[in-house]
Protein backbone atom coordinates (compact mmCIF):
# COMPACT_ATOMS: atom_id res chain seq x y z
CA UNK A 1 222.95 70.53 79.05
CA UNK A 2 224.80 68.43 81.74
CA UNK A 3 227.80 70.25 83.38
CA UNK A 4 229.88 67.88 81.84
CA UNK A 5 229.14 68.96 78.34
CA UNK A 6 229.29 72.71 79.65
CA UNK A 7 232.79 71.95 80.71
CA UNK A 8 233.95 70.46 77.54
CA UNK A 9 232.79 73.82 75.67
CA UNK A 10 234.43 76.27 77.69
CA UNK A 11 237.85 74.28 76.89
CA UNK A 12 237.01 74.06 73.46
CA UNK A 13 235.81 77.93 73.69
CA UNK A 14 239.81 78.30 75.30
CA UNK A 15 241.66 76.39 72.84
CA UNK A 16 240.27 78.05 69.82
CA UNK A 17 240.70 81.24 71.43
CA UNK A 18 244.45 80.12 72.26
CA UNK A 19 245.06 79.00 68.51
CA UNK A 20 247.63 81.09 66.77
CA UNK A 21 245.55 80.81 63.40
CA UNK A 22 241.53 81.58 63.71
CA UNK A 23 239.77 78.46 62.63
CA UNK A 24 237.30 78.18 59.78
CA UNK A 25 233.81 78.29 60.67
CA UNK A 26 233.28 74.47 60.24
CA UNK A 27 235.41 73.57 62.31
CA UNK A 28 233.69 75.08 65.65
CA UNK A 29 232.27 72.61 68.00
CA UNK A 30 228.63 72.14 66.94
CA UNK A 31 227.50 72.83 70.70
CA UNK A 32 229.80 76.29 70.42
CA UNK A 33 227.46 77.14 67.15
CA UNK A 34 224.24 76.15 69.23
CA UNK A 35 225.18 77.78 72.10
CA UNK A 36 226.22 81.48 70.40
CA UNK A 37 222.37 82.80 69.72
CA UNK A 38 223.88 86.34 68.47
CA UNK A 39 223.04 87.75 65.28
CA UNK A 40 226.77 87.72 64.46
CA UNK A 41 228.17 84.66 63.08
CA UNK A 42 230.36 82.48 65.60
CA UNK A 43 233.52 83.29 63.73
CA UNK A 44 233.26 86.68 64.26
CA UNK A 45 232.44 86.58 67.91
CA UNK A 46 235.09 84.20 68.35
CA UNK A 47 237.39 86.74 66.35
CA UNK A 48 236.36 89.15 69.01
CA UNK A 49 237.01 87.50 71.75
CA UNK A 50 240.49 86.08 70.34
CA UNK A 51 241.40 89.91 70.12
CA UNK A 52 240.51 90.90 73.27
CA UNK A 53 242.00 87.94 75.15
CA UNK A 54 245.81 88.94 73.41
CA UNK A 55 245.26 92.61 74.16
CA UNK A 56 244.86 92.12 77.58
CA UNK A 57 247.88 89.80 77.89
CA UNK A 58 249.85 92.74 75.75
CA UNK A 59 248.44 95.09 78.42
CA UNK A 60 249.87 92.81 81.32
CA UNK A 61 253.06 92.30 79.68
CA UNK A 62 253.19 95.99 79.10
CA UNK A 63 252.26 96.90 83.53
CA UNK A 64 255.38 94.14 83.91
CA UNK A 65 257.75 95.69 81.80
CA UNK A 66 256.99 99.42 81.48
CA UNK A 67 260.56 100.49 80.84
CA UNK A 68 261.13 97.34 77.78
CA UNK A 69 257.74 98.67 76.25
CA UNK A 70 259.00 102.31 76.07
CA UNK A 71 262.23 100.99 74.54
CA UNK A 72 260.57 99.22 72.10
CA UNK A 73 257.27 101.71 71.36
CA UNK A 74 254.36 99.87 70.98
CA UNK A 75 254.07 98.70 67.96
CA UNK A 76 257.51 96.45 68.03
CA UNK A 77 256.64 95.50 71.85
CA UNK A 78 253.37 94.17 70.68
CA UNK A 79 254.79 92.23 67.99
CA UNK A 80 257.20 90.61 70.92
CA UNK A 81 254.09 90.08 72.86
CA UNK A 82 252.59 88.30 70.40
CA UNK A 83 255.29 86.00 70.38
CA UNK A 84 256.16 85.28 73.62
CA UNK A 85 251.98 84.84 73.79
CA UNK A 86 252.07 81.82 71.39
CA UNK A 87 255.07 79.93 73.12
CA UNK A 88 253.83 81.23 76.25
CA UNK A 89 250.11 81.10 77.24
CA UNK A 90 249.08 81.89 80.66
CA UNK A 91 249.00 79.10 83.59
CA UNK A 92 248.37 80.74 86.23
CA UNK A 93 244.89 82.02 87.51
CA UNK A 94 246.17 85.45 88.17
CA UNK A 95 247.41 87.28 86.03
CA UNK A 96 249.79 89.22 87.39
CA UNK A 97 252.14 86.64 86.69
CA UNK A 98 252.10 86.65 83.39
CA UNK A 99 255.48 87.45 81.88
CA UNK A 100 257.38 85.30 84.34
CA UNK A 101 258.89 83.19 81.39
CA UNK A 102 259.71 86.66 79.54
CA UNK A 103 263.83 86.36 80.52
CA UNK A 104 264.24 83.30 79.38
CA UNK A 105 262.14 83.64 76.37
CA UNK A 106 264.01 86.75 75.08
CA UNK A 107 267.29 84.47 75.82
CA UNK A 108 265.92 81.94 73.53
CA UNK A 109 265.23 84.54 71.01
CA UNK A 110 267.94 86.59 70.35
CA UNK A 111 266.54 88.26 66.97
CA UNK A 112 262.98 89.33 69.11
CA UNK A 113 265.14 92.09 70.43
CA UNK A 114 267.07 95.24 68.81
CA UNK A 115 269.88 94.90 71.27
CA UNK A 116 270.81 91.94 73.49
CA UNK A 117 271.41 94.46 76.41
CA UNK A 118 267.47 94.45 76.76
CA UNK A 119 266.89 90.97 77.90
CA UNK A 120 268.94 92.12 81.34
CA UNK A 121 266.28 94.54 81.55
CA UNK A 122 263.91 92.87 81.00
CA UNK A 123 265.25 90.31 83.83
CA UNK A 124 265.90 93.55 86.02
CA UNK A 125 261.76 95.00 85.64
CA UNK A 126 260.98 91.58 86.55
CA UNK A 127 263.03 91.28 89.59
CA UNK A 128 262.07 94.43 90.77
CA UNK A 129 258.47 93.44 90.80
CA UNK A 130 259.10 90.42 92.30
CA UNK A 131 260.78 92.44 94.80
CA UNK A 132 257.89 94.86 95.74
CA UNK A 133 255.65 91.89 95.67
CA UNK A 134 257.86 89.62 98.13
CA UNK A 135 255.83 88.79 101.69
CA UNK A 136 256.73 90.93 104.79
CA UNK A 137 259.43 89.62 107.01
CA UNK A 138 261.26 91.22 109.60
CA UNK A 139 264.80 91.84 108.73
CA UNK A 140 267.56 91.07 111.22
CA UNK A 141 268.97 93.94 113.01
CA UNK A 142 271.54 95.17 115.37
CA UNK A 143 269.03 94.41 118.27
CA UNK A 144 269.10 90.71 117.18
CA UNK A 145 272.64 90.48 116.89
CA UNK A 146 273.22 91.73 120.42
CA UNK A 147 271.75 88.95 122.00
CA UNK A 148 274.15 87.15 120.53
CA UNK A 149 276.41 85.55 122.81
CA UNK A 150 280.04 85.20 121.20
CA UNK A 151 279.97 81.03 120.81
CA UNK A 152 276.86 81.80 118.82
CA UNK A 153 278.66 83.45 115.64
CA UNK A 154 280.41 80.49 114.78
CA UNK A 155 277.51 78.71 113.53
CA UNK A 156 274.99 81.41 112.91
CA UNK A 157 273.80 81.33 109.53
CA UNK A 158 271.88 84.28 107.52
CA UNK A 159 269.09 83.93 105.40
CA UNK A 160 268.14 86.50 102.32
CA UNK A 161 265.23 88.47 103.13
CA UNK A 162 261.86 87.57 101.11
CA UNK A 163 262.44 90.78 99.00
CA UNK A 164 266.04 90.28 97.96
CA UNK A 165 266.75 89.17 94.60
CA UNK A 166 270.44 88.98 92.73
CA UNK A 167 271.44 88.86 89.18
CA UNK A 168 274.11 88.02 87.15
CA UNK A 169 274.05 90.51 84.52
CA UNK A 170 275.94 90.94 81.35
CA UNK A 171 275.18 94.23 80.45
CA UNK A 172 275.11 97.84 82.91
CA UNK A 173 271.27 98.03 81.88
CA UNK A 174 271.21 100.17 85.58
CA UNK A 175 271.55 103.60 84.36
CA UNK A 176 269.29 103.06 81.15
CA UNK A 177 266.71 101.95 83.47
CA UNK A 178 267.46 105.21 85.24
CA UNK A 179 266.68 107.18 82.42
CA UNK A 180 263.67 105.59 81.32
CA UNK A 181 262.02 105.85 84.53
CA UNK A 182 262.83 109.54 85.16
CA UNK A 183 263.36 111.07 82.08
CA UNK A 184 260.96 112.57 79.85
CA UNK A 185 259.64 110.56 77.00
CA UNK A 186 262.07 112.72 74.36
CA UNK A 187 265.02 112.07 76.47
CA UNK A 188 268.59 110.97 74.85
CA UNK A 189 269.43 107.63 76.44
CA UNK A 190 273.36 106.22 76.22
CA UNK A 191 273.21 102.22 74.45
CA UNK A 192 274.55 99.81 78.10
CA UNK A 193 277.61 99.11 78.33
CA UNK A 194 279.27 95.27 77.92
CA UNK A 195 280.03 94.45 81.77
CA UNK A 196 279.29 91.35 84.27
CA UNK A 197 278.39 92.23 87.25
CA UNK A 198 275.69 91.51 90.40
CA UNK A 199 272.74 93.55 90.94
CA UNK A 200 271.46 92.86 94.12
CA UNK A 201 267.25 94.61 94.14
CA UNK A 202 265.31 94.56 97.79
CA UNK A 203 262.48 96.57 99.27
CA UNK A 204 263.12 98.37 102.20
CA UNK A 205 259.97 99.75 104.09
CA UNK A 206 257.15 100.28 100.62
CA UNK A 207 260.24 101.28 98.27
CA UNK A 208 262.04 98.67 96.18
CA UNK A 209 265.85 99.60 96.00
CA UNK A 210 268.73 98.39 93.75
CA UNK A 211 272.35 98.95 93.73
CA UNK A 212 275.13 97.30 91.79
CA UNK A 213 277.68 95.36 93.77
CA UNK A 214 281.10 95.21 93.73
CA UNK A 215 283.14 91.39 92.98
CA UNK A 216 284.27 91.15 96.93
CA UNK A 217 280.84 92.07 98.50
CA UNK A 218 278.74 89.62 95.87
CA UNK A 219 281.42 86.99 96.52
CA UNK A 220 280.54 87.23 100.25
CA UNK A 221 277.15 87.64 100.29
CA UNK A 222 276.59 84.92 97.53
CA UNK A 223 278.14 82.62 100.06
CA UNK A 224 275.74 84.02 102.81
CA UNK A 225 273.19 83.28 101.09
CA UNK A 226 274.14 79.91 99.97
CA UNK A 227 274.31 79.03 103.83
CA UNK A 228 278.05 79.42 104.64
CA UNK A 229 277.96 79.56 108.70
CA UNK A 230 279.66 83.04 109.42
CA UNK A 231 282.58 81.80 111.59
CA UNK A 232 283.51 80.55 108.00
CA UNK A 233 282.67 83.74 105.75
CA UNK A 234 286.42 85.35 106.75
CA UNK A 235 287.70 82.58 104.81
CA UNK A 236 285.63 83.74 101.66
CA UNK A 237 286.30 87.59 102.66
CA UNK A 238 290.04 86.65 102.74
CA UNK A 239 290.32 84.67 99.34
CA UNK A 240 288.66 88.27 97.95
CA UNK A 241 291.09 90.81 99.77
CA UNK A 242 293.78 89.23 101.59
CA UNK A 243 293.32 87.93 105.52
CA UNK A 244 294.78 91.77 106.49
CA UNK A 245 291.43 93.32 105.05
CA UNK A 246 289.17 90.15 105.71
CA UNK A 247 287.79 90.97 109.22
CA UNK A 248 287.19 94.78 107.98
CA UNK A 249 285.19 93.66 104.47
CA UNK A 250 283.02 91.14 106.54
CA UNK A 251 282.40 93.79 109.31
CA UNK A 252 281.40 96.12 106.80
CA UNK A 253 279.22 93.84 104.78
CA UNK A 254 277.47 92.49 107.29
CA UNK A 255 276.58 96.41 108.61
CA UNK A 256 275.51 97.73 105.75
CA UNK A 257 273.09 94.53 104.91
CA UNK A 258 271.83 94.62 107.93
CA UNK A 259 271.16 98.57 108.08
CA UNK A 260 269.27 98.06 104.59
CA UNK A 261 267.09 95.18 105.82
CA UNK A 262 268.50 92.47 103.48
CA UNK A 263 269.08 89.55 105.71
CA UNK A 264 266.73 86.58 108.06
CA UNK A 265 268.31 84.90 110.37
CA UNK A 266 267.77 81.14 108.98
CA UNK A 267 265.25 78.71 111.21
CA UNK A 268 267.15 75.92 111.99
């Protein structure tokens, strides 16, 4: 057998395995019959391995999205898996990343879900891990500020930390997440309520944090983040709260991101 024919059965092995339908026995690659030597027919060992390859992508899916699966038990979050699965197959070689498309998926299918509130938390569980994941950076601090001479905070510009991630959300899917993380499994949980609204997620030290942010402070820190040079950012404070309140809402801002570790300064 030449490696080139060796090749061209393991994709064939991978597409039949990938099919959404198991295929009848004549139509497996005669090399993929001659190569099987089990007393088992093919079909069945393919069946086996077509099983176990979706219930370990259901088993990923379910380490990505702990909180959706105990929403959804796991008999309705496997039939979503499945799913997703057959729009969906993995492209990556690790699998960790496999659920990455989830979001939008669940967007595209409205009906997969019991309530629409669940594809923001499914968006959130993904974030978060994204979050914990993120490469270590050193966050500005005060100590890097202080060097600054007062020319240089015209044009300094701030860069979002590797960890930080913000949403726009449509539904308060916060404190459900709350309750499904800490509460035990028998635990009353409230439906979310209808809101827009930021949720800004970062790790700070091992722990991934989130906390929901009000309209003036996302406004501000969306423009950050988009690059806005900070002699500028009182202009965006002051179109949120007035020019009396700018300078204290941009002082404040810029403390508390920089006390939880959010912000880079950006490399020019």
């Amino acid at each position: 057998m030449t490696l080139d024919s060796l090749r061209n059965a393991q994709l064939a092995l991978a597409a039949l395995i990938q099919q959404a339908e198991a295929p009848p026995a004549a139509a497996l690659p005669p090399l993929l019959r001659a190569l099987h030597g089990r007393p088992e027919s093919p079909q069945v060992s393919l069946g086996i391995y077509r099983n176990a390859w979706r219930g370990r992508l259901i088993e990923a899916l379910r380490s990505n999205y702990p909180v959706l699966h105990r929403v959804l038990g796991d008999d309705d979050f496997a039939e979503l898996a499945m799913g997703f699965i057959a729009h969906h197959p993995p492209h990556t070689p690790s699998i960790r990343w496999f659920g990455a498309a989830l979001p939008a998926y669940l967007q595209q299918q409205p009906n997969a879900l019991p309530h629409p509130a669940l594809s923001d938390l499914a968006r959130m569980e993904w974030a978060l891990g994204l979050s914990f994941d993120a490469a270590d950076a050193a966050p500005l601090d005060g100590a890097q500020l202080a060097t600054l001479a007062p020319q240089d905070w015209v044009g300094l510009r701030l860069a979002a930390h590797a960890s930080l991630q913000l949403l726009e959300l449509d539904w308060a899917v916060e404190p459900l997440w709350q309750q499904l993380t800490h509460a035990p499994e028998d635990a009353d949980t409230r439906p979310p309520e209808l809101l827009q609204h930021q949720l800004l997620i970062w790790r700070q030290a091992l722990d991934t944090r989130w906390r929901s942010l009000q309209t003036e402070e996302a406004a501000l820190l969306q423009a950050t983040l988009a690059g806005v040079p900070f002699g500028e950012l009182g202009h965006v404070a002051a179109q949120q709260v007035g020019d009396k309140a700018a300078p204290g809402l941009l002082a404040s801002a810029l403390q508390t991101w920089v006390n939880q570790g959010l912000l880079v300064m950006q490399v020019r």
